[in-house]
Protein backbone atom coordinates (compact mmCIF):
# COMPACT_ATOMS: atom_id res chain seq x y z
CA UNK A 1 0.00 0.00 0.00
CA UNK A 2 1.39 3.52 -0.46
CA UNK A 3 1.39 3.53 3.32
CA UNK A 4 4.94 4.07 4.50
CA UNK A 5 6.58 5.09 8.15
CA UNK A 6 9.11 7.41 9.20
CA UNK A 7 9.26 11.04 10.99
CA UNK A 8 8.12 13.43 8.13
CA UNK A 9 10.24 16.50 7.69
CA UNK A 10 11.77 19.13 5.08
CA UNK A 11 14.79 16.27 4.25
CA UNK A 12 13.00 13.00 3.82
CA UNK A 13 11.89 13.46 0.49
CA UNK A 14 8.25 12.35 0.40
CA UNK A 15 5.47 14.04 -1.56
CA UNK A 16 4.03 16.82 0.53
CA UNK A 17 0.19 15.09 1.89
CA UNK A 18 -3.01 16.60 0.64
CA UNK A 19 -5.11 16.73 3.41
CA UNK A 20 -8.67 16.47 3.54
CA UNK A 21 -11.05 17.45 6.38
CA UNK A 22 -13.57 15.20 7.39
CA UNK A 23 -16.33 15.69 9.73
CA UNK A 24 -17.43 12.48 12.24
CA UNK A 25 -20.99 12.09 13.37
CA UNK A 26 -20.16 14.05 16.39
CA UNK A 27 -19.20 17.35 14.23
CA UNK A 28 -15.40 16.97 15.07
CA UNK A 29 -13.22 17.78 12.39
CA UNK A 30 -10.31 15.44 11.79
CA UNK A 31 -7.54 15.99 9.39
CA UNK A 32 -7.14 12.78 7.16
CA UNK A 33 -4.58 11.71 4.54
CA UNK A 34 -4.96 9.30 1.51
CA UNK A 35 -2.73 6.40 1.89
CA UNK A 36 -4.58 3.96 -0.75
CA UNK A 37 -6.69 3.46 -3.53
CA UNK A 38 -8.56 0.63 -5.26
CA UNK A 39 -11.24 -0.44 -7.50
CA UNK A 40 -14.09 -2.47 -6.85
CA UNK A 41 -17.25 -2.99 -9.26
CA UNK A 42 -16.67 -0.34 -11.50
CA UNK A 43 -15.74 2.31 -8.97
CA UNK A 44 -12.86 4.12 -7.33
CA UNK A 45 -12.77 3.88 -3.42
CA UNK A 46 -10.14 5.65 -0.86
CA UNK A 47 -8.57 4.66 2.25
CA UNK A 48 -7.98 7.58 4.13
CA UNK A 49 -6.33 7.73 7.96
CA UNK A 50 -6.25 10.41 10.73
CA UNK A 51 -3.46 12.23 10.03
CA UNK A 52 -3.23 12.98 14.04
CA UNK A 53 -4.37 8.94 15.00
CA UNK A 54 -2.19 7.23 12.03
CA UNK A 55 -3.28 4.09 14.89
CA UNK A 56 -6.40 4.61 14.27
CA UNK A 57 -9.04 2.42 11.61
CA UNK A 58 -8.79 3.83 8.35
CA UNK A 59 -11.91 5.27 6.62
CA UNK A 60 -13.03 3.94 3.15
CA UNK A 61 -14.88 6.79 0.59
CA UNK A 62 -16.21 6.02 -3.22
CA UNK A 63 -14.92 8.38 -5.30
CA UNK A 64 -16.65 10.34 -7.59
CA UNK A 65 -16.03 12.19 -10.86
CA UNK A 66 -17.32 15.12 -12.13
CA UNK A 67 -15.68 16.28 -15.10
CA UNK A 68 -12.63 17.57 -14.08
CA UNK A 69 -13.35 17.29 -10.43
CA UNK A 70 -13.18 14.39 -7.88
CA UNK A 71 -15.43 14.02 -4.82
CA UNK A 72 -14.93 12.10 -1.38
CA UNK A 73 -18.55 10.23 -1.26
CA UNK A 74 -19.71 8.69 2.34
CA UNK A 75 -20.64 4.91 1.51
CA UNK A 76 -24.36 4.68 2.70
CA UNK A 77 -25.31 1.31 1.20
CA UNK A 78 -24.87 -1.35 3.53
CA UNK A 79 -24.66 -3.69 0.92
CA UNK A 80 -21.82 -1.66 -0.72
CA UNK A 81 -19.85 -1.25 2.71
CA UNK A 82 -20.01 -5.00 2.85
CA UNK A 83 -18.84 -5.30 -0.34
CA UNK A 84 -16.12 -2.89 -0.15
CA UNK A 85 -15.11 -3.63 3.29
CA UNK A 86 -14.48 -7.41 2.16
CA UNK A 87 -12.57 -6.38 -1.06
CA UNK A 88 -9.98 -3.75 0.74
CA UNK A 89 -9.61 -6.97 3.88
CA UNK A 90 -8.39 -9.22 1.10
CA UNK A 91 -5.94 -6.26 -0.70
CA UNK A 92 -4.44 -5.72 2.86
CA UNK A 93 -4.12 -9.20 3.93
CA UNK A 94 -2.47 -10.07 -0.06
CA UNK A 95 -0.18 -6.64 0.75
CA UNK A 96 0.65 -8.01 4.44
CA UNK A 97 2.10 -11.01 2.61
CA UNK A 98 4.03 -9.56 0.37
């Protein structure tokens, strides 16, 4: 995955994160970061982690197109999420192995 560890500064030559804000059920604001993304029955899905709680579980979005644009989507099929959910568990586990 493009998940990768080590103390982030000016000299360790990474790609600067974009960072996205997302809002829990609560109305906290968390700062995530993308660290993967798949495909899954014709769509485009993104891990993303709390960029303060790397520890923490990650958080899986569809994404979606619009034109030029690309969109964070909540998934709010529970048939999806299963679906999904299953699909990303077997591309860690196969990454994990490797």
């Amino acid at each position: 995955m493009a998940n990768h560890e080590h103390e982030h500064d000016e000299n360790c030559g990474c790609e600067e994160e974009e960072v996205f804000v997302v809002t829990d059920e609560n109305g906290v604001d968390h700062e995530m970061i993308m660290v993967f993304t798949f495909e899954a029955d014709e769509h485009a899905y993104a891990v993303l982690l709390d960029r303060n709680d790397p520890e923490a579980d990650g958080i899986i979005f569809k994404l979606q197109e619009e034109g030029e644009e690309a969109y964070l989507v909540p998934i709010e099929d529970d048939a999806e999420w299963e679906r999904v959910a299953s699909i990303y568990e077997q591309l860690a586990a196969e990454e994990n192995e490797g």
